[in-house]
C-alpha atoms as a PDB file:
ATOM      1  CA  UNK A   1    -143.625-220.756   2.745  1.00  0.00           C
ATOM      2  CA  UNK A   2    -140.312-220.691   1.962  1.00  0.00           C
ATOM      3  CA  UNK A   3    -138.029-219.935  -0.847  1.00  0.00           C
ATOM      4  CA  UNK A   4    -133.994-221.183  -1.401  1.00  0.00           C
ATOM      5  CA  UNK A   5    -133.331-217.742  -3.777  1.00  0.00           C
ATOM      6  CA  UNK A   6    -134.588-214.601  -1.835  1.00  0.00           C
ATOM      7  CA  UNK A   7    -133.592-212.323  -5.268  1.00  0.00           C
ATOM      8  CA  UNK A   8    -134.886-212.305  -8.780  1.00  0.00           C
ATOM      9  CA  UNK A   9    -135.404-215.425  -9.837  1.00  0.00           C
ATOM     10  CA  UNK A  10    -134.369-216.776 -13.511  1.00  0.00           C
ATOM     11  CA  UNK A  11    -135.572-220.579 -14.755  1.00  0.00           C
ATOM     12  CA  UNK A  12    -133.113-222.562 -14.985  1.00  0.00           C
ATOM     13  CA  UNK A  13    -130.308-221.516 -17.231  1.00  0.00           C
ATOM     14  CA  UNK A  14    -131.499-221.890 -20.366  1.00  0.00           C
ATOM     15  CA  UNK A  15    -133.357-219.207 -22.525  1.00  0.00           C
ATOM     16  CA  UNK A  16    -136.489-220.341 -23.876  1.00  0.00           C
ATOM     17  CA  UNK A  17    -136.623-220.234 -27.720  1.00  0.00           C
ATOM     18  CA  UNK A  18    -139.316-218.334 -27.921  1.00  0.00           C
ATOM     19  CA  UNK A  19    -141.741-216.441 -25.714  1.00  0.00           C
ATOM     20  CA  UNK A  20    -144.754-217.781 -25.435  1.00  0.00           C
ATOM     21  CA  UNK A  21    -148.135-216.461 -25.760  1.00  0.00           C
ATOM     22  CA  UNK A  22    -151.824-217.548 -24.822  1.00  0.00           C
ATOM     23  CA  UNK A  23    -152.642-219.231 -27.778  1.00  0.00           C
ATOM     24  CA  UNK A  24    -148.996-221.119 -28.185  1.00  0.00           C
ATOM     25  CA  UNK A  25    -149.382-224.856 -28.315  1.00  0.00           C
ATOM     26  CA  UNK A  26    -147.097-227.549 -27.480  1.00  0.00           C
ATOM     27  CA  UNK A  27    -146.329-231.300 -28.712  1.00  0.00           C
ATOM     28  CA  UNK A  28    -147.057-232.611 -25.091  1.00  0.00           C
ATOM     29  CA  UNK A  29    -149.990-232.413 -22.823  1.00  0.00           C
ATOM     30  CA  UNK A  30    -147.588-231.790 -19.615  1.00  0.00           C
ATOM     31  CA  UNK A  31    -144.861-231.130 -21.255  1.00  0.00           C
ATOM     32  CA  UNK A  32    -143.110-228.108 -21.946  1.00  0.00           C
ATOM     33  CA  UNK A  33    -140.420-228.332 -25.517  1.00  0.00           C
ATOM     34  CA  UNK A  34    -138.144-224.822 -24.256  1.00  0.00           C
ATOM     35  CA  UNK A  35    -135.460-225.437 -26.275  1.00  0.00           C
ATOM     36  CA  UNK A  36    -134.111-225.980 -30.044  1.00  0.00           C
ATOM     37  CA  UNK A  37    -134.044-229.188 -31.499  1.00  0.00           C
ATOM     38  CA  UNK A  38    -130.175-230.007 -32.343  1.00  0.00           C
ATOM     39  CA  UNK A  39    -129.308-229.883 -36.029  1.00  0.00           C
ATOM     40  CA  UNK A  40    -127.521-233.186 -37.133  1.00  0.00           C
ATOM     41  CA  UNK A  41    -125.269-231.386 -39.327  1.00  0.00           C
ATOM     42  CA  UNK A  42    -123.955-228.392 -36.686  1.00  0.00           C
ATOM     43  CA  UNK A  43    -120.192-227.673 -37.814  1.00  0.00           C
ATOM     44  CA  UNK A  44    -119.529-228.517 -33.781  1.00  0.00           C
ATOM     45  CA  UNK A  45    -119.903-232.321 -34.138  1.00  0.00           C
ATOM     46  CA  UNK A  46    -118.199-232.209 -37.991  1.00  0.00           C
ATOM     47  CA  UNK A  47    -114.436-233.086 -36.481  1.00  0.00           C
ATOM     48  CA  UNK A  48    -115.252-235.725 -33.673  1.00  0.00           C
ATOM     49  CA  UNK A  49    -114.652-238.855 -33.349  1.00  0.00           C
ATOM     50  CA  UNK A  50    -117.319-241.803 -33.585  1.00  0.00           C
ATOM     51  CA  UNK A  51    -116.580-242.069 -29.064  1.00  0.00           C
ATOM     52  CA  UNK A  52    -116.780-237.998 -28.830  1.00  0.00           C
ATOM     53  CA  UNK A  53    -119.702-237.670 -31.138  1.00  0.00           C
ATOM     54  CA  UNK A  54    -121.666-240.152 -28.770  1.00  0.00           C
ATOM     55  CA  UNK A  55    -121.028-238.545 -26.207  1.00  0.00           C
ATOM     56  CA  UNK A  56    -121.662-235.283 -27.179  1.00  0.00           C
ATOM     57  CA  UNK A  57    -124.791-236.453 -28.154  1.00  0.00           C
ATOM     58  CA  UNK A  58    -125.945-238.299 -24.537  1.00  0.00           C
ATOM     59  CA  UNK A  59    -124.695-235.165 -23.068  1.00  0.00           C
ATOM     60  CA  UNK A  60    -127.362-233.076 -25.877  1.00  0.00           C
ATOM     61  CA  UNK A  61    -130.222-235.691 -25.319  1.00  0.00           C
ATOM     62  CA  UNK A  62    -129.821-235.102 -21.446  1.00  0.00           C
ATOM     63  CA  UNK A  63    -129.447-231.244 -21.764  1.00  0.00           C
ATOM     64  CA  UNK A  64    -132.723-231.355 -23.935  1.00  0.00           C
ATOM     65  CA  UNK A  65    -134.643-233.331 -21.466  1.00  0.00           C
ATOM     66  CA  UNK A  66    -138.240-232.626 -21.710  1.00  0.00           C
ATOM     67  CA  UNK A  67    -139.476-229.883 -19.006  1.00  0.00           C
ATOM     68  CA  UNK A  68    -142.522-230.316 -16.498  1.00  0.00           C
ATOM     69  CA  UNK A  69    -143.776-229.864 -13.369  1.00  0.00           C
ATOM     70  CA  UNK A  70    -143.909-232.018  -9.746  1.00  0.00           C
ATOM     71  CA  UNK A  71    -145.667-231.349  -7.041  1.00  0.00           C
ATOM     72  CA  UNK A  72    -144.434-232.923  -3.384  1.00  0.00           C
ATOM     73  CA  UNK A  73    -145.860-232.389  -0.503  1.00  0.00           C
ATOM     74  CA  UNK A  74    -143.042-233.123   1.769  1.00  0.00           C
ATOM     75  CA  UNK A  75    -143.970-231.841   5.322  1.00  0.00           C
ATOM     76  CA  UNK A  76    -147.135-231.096   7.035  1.00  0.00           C
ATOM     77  CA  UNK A  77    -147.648-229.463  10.365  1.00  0.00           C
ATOM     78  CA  UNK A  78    -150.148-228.367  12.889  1.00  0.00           C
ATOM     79  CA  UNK A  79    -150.935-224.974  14.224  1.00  0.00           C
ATOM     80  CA  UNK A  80    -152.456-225.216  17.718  1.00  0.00           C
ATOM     81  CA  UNK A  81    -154.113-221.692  18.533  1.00  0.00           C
ATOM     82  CA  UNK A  82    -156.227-220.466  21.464  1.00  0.00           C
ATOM     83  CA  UNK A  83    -159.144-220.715  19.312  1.00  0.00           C
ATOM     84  CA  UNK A  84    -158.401-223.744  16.580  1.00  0.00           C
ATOM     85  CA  UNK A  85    -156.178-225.989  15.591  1.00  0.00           C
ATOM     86  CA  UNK A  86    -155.573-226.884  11.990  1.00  0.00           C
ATOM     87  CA  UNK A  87    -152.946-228.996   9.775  1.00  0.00           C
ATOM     88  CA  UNK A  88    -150.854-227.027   7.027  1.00  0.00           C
ATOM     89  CA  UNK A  89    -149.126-228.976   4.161  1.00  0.00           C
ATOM     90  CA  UNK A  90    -146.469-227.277   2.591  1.00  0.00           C
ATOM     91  CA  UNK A  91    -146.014-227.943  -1.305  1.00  0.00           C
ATOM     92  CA  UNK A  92    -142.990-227.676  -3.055  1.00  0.00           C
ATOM     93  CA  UNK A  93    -143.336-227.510  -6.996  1.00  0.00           C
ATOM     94  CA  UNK A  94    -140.374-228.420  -8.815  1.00  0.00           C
ATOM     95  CA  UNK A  95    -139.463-228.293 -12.335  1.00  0.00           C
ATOM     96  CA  UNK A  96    -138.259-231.536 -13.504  1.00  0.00           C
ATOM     97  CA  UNK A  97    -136.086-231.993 -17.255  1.00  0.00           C
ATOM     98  CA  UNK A  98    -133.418-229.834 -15.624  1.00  0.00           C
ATOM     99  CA  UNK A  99    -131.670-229.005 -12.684  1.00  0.00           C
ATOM    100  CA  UNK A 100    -133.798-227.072 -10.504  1.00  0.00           C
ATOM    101  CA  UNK A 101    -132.825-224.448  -8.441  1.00  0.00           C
ATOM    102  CA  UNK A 102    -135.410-222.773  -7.395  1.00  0.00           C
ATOM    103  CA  UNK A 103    -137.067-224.858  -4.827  1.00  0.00           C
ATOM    104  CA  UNK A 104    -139.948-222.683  -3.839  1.00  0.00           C
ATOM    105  CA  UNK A 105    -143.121-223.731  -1.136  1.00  0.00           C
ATOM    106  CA  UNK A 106    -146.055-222.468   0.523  1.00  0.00           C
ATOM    107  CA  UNK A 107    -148.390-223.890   3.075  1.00  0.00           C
ATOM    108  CA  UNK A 108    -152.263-224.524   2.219  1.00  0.00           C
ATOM    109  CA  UNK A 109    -154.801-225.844   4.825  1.00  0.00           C
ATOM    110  CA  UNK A 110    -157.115-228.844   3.690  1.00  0.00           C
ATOM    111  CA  UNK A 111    -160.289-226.065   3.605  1.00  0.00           C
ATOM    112  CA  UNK A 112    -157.874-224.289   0.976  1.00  0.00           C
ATOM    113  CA  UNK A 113    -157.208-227.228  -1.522  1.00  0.00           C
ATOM    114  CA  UNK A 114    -161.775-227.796  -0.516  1.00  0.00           C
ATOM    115  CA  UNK A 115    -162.263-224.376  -1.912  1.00  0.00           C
ATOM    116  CA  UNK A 116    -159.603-224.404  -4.986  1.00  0.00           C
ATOM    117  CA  UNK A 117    -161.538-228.094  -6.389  1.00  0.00           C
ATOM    118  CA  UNK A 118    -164.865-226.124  -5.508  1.00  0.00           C
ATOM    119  CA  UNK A 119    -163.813-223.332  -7.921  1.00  0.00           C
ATOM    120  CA  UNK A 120    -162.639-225.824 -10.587  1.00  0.00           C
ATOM    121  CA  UNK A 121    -165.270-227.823 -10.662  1.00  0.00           C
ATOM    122  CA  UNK A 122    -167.766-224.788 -11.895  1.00  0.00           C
ATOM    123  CA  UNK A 123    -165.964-224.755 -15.060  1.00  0.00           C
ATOM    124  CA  UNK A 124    -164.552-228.102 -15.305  1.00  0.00           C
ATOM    125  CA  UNK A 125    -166.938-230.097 -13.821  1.00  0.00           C
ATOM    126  CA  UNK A 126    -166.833-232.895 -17.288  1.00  0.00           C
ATOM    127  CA  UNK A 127    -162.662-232.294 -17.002  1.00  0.00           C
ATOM    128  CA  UNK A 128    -162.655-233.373 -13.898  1.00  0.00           C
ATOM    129  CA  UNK A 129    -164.995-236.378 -13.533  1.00  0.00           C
ATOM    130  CA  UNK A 130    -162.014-238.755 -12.328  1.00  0.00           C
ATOM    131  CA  UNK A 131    -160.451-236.375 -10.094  1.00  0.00           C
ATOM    132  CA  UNK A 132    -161.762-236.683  -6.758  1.00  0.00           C
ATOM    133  CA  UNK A 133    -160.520-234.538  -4.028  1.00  0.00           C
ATOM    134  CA  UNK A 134    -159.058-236.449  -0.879  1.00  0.00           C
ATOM    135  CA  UNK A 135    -162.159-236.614   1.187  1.00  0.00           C
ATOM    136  CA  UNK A 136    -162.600-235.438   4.741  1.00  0.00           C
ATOM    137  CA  UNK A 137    -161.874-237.274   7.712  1.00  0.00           C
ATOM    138  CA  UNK A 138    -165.036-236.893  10.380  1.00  0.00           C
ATOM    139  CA  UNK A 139    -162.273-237.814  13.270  1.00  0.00           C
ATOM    140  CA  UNK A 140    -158.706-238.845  13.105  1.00  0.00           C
ATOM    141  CA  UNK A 141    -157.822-235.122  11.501  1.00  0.00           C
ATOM    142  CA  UNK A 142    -154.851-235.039  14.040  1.00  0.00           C
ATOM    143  CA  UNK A 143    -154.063-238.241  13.950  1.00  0.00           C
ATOM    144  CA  UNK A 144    -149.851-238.957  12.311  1.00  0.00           C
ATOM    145  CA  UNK A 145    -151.380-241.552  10.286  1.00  0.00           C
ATOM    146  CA  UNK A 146    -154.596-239.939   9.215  1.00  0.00           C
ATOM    147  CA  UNK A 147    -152.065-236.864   8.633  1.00  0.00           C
ATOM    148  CA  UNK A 148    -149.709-238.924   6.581  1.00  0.00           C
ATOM    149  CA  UNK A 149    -152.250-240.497   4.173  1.00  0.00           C
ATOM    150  CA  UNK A 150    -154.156-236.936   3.540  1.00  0.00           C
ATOM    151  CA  UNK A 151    -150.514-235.582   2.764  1.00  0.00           C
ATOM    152  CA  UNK A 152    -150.134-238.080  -0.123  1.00  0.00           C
ATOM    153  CA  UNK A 153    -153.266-238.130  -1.402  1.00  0.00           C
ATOM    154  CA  UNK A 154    -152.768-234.466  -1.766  1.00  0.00           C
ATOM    155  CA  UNK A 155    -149.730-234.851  -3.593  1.00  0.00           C
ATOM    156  CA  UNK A 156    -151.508-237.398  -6.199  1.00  0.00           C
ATOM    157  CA  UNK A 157    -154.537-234.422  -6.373  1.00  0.00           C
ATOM    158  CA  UNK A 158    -151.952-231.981  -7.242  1.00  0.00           C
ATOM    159  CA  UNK A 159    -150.248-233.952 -10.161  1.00  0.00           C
ATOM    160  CA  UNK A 160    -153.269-235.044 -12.045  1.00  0.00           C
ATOM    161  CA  UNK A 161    -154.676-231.582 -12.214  1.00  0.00           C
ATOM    162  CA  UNK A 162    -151.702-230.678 -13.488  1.00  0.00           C
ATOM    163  CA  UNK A 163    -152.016-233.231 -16.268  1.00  0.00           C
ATOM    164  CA  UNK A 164    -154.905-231.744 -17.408  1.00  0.00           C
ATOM    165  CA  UNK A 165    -154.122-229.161 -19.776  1.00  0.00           C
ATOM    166  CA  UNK A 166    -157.334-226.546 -19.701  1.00  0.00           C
ATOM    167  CA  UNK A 167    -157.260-226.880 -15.892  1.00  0.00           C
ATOM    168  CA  UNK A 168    -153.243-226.086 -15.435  1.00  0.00           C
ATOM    169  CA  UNK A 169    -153.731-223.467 -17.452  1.00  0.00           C
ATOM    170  CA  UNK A 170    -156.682-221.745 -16.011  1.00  0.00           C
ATOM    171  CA  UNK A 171    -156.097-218.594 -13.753  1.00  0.00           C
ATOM    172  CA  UNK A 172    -158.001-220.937 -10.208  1.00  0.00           C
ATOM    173  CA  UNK A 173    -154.794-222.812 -10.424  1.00  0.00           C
ATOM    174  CA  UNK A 174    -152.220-220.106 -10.580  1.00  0.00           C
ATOM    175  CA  UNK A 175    -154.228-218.508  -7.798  1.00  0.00           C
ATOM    176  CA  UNK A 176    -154.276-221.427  -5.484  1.00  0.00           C
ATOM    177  CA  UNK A 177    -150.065-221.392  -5.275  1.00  0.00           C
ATOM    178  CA  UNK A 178    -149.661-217.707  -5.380  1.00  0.00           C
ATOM    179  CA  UNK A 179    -153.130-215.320  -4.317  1.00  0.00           C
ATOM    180  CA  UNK A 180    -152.564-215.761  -0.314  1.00  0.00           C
ATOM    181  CA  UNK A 181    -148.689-214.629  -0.834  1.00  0.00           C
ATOM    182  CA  UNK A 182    -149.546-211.698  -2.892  1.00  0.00           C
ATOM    183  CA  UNK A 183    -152.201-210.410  -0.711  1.00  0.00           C
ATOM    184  CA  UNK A 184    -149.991-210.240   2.201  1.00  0.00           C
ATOM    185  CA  UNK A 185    -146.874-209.020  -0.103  1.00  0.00           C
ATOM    186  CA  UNK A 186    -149.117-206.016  -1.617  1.00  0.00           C
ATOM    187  CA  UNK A 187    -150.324-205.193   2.115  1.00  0.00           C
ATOM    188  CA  UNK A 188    -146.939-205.275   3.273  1.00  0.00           C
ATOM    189  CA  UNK A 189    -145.906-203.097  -0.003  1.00  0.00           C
ATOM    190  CA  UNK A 190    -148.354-200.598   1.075  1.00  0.00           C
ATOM    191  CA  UNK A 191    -147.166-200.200   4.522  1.00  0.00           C
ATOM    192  CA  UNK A 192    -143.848-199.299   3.563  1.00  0.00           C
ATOM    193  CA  UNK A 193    -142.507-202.565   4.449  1.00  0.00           C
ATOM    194  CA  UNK A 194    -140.422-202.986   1.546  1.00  0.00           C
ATOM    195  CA  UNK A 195    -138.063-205.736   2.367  1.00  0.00           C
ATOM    196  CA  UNK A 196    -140.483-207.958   3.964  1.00  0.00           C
ATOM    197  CA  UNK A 197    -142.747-207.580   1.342  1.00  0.00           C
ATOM    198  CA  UNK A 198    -139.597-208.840  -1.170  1.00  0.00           C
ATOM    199  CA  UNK A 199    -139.399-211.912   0.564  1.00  0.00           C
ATOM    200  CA  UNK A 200    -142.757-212.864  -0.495  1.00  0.00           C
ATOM    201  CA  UNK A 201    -142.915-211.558  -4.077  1.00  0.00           C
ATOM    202  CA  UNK A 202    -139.767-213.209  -5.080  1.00  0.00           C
ATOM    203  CA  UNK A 203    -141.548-216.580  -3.685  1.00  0.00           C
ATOM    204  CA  UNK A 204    -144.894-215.456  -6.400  1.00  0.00           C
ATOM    205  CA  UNK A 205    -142.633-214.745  -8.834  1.00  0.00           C
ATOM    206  CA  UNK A 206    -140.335-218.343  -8.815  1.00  0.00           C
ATOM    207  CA  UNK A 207    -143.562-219.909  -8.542  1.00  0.00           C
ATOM    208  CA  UNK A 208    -145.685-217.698 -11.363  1.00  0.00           C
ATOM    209  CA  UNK A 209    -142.542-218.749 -13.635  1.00  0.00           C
ATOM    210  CA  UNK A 210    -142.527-222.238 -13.291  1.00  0.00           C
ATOM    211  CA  UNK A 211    -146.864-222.013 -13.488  1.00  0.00           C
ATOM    212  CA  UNK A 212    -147.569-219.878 -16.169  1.00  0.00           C
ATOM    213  CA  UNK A 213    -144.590-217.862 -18.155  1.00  0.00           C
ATOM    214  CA  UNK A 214    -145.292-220.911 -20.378  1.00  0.00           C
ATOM    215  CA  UNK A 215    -148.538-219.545 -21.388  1.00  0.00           C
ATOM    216  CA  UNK A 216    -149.422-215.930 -20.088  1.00  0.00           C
ATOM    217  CA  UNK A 217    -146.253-214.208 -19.471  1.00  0.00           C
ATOM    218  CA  UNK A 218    -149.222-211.134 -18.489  1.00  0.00           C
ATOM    219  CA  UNK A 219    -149.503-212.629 -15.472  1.00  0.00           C
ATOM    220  CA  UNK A 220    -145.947-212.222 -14.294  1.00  0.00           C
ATOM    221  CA  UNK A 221    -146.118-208.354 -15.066  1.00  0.00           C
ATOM    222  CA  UNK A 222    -147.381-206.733 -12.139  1.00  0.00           C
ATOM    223  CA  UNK A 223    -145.326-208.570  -9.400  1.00  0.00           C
ATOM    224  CA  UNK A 224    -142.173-208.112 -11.287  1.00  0.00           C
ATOM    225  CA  UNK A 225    -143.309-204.292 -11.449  1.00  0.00           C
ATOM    226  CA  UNK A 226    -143.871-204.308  -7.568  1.00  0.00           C
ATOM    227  CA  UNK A 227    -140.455-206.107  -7.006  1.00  0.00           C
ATOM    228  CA  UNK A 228    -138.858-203.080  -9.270  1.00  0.00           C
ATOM    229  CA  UNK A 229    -140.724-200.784  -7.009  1.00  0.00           C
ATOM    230  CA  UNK A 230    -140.030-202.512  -4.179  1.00  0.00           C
ATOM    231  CA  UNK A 231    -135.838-202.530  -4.376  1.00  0.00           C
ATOM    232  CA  UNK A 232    -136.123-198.560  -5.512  1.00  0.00           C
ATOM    233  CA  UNK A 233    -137.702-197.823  -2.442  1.00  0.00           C
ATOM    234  CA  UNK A 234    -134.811-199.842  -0.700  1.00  0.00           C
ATOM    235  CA  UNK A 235    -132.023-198.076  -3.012  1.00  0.00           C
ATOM    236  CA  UNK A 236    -130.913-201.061  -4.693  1.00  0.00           C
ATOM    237  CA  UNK A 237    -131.308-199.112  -8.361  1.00  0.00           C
ATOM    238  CA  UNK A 238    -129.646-201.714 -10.263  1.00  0.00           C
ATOM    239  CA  UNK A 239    -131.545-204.673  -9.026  1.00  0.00           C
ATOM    240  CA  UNK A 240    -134.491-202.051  -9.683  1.00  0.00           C
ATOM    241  CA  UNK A 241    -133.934-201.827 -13.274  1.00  0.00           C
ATOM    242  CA  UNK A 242    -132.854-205.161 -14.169  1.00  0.00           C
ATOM    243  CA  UNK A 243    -136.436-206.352 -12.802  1.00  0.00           C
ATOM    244  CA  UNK A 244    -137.929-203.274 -14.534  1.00  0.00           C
ATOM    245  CA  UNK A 245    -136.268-204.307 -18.142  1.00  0.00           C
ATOM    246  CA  UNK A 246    -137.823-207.880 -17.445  1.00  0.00           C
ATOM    247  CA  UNK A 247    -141.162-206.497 -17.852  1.00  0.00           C
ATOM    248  CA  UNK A 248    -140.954-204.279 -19.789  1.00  0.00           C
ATOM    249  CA  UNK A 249    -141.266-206.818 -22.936  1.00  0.00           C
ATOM    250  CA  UNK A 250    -144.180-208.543 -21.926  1.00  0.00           C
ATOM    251  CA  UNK A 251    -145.673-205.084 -21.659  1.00  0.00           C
ATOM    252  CA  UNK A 252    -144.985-204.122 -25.173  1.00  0.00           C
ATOM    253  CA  UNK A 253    -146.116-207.338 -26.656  1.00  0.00           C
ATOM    254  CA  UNK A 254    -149.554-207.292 -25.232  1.00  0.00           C
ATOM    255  CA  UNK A 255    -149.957-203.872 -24.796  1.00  0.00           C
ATOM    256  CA  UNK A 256    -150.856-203.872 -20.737  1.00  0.00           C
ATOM    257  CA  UNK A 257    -151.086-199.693 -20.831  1.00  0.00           C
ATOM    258  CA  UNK A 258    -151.731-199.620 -17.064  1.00  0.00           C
ATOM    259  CA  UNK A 259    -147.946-200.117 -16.607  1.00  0.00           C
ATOM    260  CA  UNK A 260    -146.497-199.385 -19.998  1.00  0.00           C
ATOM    261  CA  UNK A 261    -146.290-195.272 -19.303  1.00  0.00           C
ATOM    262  CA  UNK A 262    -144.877-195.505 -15.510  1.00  0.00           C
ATOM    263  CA  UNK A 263    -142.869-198.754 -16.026  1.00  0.00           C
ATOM    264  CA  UNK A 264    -140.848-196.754 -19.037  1.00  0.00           C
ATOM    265  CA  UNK A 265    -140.744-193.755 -16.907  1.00  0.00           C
ATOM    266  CA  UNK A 266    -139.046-195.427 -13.579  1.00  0.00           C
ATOM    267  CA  UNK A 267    -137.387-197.388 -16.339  1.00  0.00           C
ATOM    268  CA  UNK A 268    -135.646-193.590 -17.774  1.00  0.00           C
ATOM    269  CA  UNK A 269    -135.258-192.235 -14.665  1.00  0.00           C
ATOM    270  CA  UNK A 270    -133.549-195.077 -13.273  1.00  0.00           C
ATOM    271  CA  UNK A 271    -131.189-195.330 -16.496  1.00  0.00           C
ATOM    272  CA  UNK A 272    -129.893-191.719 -16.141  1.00  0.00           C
ATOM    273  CA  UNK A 273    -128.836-192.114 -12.469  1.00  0.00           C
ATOM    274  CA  UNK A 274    -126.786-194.884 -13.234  1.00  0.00           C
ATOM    275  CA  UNK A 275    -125.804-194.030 -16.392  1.00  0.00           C
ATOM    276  CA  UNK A 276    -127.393-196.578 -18.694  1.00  0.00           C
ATOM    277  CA  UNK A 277    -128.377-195.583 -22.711  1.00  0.00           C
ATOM    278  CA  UNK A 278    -131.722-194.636 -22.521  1.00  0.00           C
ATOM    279  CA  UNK A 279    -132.483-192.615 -25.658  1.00  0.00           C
ATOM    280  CA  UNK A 280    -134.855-195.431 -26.586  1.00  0.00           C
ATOM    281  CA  UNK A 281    -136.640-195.681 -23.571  1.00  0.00           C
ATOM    282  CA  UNK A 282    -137.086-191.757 -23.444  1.00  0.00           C
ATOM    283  CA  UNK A 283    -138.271-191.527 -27.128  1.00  0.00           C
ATOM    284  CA  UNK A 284    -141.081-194.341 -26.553  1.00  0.00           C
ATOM    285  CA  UNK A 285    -141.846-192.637 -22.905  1.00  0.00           C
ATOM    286  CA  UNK A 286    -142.527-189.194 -24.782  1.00  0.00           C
ATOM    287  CA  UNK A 287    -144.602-191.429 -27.549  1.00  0.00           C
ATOM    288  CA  UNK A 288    -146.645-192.826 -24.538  1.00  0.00           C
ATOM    289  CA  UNK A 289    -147.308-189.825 -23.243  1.00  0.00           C
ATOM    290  CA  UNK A 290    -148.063-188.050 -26.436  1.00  0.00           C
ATOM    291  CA  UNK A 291    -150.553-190.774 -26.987  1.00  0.00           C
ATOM    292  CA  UNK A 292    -151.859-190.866 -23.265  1.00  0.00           C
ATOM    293  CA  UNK A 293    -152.710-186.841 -23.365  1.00  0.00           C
ATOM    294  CA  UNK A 294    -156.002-185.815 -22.192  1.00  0.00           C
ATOM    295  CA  UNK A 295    -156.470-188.462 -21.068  1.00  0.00           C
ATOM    296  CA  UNK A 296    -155.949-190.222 -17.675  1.00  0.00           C
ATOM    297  CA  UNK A 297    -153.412-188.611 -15.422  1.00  0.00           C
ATOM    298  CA  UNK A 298    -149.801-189.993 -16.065  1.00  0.00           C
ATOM    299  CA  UNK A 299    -149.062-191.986 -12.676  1.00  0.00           C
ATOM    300  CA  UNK A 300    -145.825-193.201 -11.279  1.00  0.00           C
ATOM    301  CA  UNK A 301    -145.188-197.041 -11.176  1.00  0.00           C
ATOM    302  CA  UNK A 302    -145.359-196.938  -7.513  1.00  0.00           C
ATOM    303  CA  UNK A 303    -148.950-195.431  -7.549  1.00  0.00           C
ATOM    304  CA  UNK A 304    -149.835-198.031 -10.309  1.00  0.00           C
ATOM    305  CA  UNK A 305    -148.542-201.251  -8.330  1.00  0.00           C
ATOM    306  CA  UNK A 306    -150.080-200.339  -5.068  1.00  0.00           C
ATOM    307  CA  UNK A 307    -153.792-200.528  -6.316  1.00  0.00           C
ATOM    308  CA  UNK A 308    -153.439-204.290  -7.286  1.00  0.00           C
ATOM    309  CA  UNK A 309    -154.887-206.237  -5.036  1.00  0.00           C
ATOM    310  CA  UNK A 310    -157.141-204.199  -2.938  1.00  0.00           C
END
């Protein structure tokens, strides 16, 4: 598991048009439109000449490159324990269209990719008809060549679930690339091991934007809450609130009131000790609270993170 960008993550550097929601669809199967199609008649191209108008629009056509993902598996690697010995493949998903950044990984054992097609195939059994998983080897598991051909075969698996839109989009596959990494990042949160547990989240949180801000930006909520909780604890209050005010839209829009109330309030009391406007923030806090009375106790954002996962 490894990640190039140990802090917050942003894709690519383009702003997406829109945000999307659950029930947004696109032209493509696998591919994702971000950005604005160019209007012919934009005042910039009025004044060039026939040589600086083609270029400008090669260098437009390139810039608005349709966006989707790859999956490699580049590497793969056996652990030899006491007690077994096993073969890890690390995958590397990389958004393609653009330049990409943010080349995050993590390592899954053959028994893990067994169990993920095992959990698809109970609700996309039909879907997934011609997708067969690469099968097991009975000896040879060790073997560089056996090794090799599992490793592609792997990669192929990877990139025609992908194509399928109802299984890319279903929660199983989000879980596969992220679950492991934010079980050990929310233990690790727990323990007071903030900056190791960083490490990790800001791996979930590349990944969760390249896998699913297209559809459920919900999903990216709670580890970009424990990430703002995460570089409080360490004192970094502007990194704190930056990651705070990313979330902090997705909450509104689908009204997640686990972590509206405590997300606005580390959001306030972050703002006033560095000295940010947050006359907003306060007025919809007191709102929250008004509407939250008598009922459950108001908890901080560190007591609401801390539960996921357990």
């Amino acid at each position: 598991m490894k990640s190039s960008n140990p802090h917050p993550a942003t894709v690519g550097n383009l702003e997406p048009v829109c945000e999307a929601g659950p029930s947004d669809k696109y032209p493509e199967d696998s591919v994702h439109w971000g950005y604005e199609d160019l209007n012919p008649s934009d005042s910039s191209s009025s004044c060039m000449t026939t040589k600086e108008l083609q270029q400008y629009w090669r260098a437009e056509k390139q810039r608005l490159r349709p966006i989707k993902l790859l999956f490699e598996i580049p590497l793969a690697r056996t652990i030899d324990q006491t007690l077994t010995k096993y073969v890890v493949y690390q995958i590397v998903v990389i958004r393609s269209g653009s330049y990409d950044s943010q080349r995050v990984s993590v390592e899954r054992r053959y028994s893990d990719f067994a169990r993920f097609h095992h959990q698809l195939l109970q609700n996309f059994n039909e879907e997934l008809e011609d997708v067969k998983l690469p099968r097991k080897f009975l000896t040879g598991n060790f073997n560089p060549d056996c090794i090799l051909e599992r490793r592609l075969a792997l990669q192929d698996y990877l990139g025609q679930l992908y194509a399928i839109r109802c299984v890319r989009q279903c929660r199983q596959f989000l879980d596969f690339f992220t679950e492991p990494e934010q079980i050990r990042a929310y233990g690790l949160l727990r323990s007071g091991q903030f900056q190791m547990a960083l490490e990790l989240l800001h791996v979930v949180l590349d990944l969760q934007e390249k896998l699913a801000q297209w559809y459920n930006p919900v999903q990216l909520v709670p580890t970009q809450c424990a990430l703002a909780v995460c570089h409080r604890d360490l004192d970094e209050q502007v990194i704190a609130f930056a990651m705070g005010q990313r979330a902090l839209p997705a909450v509104r829009r689908y009204g997640i009131r686990r972590y509206r109330g405590p997300l606005l309030a580390m959001l306030v009391d972050l703002g006033y000790q560095l000295g940010r406007p947050v006359a907003q923030l306060q007025e919809e806090l007191t709102q929250v609270k008004d509407a939250e009375r008598g009922q459950v106790s108001f908890r901080s954002l560190k007591e609401v993170v801390v539960q996921e996962f357990i």
